[in-house]
N, C-alpha and C. Protein backbone atom coordinates (compact mmCIF):
# COMPACT_ATOMS: atom_id res chain seq x y z
N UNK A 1 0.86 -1.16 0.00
CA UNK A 1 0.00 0.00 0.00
C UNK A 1 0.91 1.23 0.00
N UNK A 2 0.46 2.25 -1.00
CA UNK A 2 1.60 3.33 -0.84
C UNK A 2 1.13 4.29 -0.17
N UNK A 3 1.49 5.46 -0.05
CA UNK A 3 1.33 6.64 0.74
C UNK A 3 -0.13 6.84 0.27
N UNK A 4 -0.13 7.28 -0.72
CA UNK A 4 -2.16 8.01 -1.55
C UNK A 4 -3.24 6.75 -0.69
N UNK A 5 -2.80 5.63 -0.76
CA UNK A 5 -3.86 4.66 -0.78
C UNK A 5 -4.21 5.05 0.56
N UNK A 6 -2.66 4.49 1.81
CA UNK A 6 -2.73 4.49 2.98
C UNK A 6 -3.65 6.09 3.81
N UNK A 7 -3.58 7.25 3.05
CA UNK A 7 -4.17 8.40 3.76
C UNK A 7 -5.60 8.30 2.98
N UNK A 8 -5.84 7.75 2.42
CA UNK A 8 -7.47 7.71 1.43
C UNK A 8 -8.12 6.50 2.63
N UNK A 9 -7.71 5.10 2.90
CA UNK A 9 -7.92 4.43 3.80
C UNK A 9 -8.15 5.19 5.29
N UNK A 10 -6.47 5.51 6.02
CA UNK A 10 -6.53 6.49 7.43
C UNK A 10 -7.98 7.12 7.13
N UNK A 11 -8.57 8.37 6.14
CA UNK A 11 -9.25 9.53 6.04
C UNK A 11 -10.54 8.76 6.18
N UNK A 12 -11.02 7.51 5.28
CA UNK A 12 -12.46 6.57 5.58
C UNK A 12 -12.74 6.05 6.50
N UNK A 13 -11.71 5.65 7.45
CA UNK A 13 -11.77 5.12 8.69
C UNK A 13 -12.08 5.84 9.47
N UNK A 14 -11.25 7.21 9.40
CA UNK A 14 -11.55 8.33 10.42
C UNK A 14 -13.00 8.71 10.78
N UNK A 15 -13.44 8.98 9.25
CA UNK A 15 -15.04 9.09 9.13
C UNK A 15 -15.81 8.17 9.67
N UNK A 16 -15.59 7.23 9.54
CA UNK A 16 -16.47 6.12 9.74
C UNK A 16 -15.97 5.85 11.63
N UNK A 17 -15.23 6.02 12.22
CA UNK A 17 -15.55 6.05 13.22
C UNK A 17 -16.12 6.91 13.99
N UNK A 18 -15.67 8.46 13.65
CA UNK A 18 -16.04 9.47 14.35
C UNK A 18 -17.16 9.89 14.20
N UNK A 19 -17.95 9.75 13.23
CA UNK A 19 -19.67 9.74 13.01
C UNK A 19 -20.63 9.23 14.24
N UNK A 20 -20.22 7.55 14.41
CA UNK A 20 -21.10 7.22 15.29
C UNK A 20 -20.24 8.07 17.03
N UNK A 21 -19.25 8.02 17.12
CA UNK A 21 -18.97 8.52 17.98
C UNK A 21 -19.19 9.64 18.51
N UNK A 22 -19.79 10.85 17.83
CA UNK A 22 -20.47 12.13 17.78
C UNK A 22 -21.82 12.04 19.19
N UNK A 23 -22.30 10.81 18.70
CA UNK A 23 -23.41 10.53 19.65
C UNK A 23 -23.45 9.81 20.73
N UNK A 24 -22.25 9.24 21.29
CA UNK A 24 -21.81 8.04 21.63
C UNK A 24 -22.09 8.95 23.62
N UNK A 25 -22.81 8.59 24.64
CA UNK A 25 -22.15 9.06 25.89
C UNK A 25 -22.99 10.81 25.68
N UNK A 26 -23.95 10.85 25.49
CA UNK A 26 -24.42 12.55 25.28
C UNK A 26 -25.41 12.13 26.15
N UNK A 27 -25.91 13.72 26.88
CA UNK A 27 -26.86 13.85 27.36
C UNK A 27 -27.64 14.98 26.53
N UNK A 28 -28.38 14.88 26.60
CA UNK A 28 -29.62 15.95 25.73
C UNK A 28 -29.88 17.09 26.97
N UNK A 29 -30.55 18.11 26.63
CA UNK A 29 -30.70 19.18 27.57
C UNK A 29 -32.33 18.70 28.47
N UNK A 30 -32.82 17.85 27.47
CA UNK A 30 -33.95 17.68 27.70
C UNK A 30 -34.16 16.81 28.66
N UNK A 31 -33.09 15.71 28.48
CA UNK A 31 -33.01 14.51 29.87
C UNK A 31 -32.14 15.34 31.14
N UNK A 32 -31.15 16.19 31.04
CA UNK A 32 -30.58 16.68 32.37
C UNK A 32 -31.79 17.81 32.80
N UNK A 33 -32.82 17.86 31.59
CA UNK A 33 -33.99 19.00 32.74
C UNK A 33 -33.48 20.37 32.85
N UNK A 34 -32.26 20.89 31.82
CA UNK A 34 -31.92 22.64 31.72
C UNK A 34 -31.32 22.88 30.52
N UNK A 35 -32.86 23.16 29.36
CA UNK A 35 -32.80 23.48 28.69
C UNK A 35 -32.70 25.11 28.15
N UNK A 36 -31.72 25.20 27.83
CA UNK A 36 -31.46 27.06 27.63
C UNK A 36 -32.45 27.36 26.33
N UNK A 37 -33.01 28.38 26.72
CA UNK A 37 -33.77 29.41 25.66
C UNK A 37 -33.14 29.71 24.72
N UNK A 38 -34.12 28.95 23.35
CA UNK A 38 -33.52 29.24 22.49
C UNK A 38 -32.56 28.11 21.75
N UNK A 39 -32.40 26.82 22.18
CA UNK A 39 -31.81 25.89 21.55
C UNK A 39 -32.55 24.80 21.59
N UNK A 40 -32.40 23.59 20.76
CA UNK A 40 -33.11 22.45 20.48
C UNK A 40 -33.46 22.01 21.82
N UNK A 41 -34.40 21.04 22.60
CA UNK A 41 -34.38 20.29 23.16
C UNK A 41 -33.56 19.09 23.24
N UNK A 42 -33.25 18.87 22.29
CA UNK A 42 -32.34 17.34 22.13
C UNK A 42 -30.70 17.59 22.11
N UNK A 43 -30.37 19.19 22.02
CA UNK A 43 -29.16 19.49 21.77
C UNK A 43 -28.09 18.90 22.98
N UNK A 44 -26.88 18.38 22.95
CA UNK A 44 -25.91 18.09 24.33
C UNK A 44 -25.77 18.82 25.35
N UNK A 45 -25.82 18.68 26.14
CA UNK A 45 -25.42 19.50 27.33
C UNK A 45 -24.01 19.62 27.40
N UNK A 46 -23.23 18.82 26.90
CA UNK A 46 -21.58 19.68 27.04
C UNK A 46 -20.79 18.29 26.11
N UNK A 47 -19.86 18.31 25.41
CA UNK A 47 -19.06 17.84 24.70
C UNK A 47 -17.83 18.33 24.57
N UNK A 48 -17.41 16.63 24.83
CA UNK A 48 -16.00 16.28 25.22
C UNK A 48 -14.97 16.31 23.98
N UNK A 49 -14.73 17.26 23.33
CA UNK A 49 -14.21 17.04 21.85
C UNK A 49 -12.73 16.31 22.02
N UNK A 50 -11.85 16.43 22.95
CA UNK A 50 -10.64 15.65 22.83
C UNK A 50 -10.92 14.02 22.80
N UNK A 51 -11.99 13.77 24.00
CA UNK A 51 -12.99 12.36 23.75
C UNK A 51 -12.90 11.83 22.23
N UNK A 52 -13.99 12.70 21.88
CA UNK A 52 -14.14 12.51 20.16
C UNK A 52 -13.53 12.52 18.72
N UNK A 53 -12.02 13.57 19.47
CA UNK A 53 -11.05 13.31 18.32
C UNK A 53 -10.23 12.30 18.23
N UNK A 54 -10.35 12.06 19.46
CA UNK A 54 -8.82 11.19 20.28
C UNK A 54 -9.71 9.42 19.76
N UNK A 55 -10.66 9.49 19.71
CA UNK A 55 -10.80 7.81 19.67
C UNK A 55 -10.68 7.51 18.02
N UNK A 56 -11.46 8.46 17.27
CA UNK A 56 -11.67 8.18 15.48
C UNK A 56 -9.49 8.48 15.81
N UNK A 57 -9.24 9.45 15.66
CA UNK A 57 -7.79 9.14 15.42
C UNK A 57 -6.75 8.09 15.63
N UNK A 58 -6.91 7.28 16.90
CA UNK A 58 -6.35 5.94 17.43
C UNK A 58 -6.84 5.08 16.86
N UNK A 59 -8.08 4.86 16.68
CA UNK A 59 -8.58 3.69 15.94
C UNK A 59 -8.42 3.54 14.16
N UNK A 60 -8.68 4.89 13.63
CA UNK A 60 -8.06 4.86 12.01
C UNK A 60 -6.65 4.69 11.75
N UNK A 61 -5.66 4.69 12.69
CA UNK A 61 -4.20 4.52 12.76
C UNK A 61 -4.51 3.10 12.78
N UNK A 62 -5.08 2.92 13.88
CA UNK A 62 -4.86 1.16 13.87
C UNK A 62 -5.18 0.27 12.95
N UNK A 63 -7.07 0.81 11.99
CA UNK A 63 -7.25 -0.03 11.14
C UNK A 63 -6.41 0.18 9.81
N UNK A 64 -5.54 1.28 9.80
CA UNK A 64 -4.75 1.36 8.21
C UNK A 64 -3.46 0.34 8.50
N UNK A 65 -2.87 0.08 9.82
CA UNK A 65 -2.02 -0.34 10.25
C UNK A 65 -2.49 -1.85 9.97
N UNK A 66 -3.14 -2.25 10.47
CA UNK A 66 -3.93 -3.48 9.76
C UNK A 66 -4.22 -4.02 8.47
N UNK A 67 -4.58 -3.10 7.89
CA UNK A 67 -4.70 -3.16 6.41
C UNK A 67 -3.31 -3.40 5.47
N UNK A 68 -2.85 -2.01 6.50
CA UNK A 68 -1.24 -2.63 5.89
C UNK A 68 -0.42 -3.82 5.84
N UNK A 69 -0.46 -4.26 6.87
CA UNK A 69 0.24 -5.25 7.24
C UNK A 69 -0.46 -6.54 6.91
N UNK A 70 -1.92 -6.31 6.82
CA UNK A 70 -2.58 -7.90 5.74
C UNK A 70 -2.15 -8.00 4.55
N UNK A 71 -1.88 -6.47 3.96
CA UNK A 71 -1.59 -6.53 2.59
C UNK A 71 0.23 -6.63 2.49
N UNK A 72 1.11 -6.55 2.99
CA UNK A 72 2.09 -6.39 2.92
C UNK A 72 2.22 -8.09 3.38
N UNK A 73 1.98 -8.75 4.20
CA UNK A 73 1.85 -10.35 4.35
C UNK A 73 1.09 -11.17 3.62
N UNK A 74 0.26 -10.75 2.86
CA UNK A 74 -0.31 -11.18 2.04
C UNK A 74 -1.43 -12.25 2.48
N UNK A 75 -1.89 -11.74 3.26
CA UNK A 75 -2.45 -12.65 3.82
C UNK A 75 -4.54 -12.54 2.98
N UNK A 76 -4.23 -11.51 2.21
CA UNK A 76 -5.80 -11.53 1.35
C UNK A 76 -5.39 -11.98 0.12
N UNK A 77 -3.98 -12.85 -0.40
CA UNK A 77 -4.24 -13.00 -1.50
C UNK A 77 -5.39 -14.25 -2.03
N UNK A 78 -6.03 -14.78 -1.12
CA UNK A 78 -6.90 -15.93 -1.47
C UNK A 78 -7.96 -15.69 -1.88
N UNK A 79 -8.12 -14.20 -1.80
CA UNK A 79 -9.25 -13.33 -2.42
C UNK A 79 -9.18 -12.85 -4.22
N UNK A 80 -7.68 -13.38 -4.62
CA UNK A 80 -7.23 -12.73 -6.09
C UNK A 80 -7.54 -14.35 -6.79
N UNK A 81 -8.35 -13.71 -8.45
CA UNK A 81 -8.53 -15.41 -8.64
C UNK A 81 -7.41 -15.28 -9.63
N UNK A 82 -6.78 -16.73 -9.92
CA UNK A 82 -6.14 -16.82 -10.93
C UNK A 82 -6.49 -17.55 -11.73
N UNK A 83 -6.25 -16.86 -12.98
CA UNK A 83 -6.71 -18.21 -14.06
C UNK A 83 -7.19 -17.74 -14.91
């Protein structure tokens, strides 16, 4: 895997973790009962953004690191047909 592939991979992973993680551990204003005037009911009551950067970033390192190293061992070639 070269450099383009490996940051196109890192960048999908990133996404794909940090999406569901957005919602992951929230309280709504509406369940803590102090909702400020003027904003959604359902909006968070406070967010942890180092939380939220810090996990999609550790985990997309890890799955490109993975990827890499299946593909560099070759361990998906049973997936290539020959013939």
């Amino acid at each position: 895997m070269g450099v383009f592939e490996a940051i196109v991979v890192y960048t999908g992973a990133w996404w794909l973790i940090f999406l569901p993680t957005l919602s992951a551990g929230q309280t709504s204003q509406r369940d803590a009962g102090d909702v400020v005037p003027g904003t959604e009911g359902g909006a968070p009551t406070q967010v942890s953004w180092l939380v939220k950067l810090l996990i999609p970033t550790i985990g997309a390192a890890f799955a490109t690191f993975l990827l890499g190293l299946a593909l560099h061992m070759r361990w998906l070639d049973f997936m290539i047909s020959r013939g």
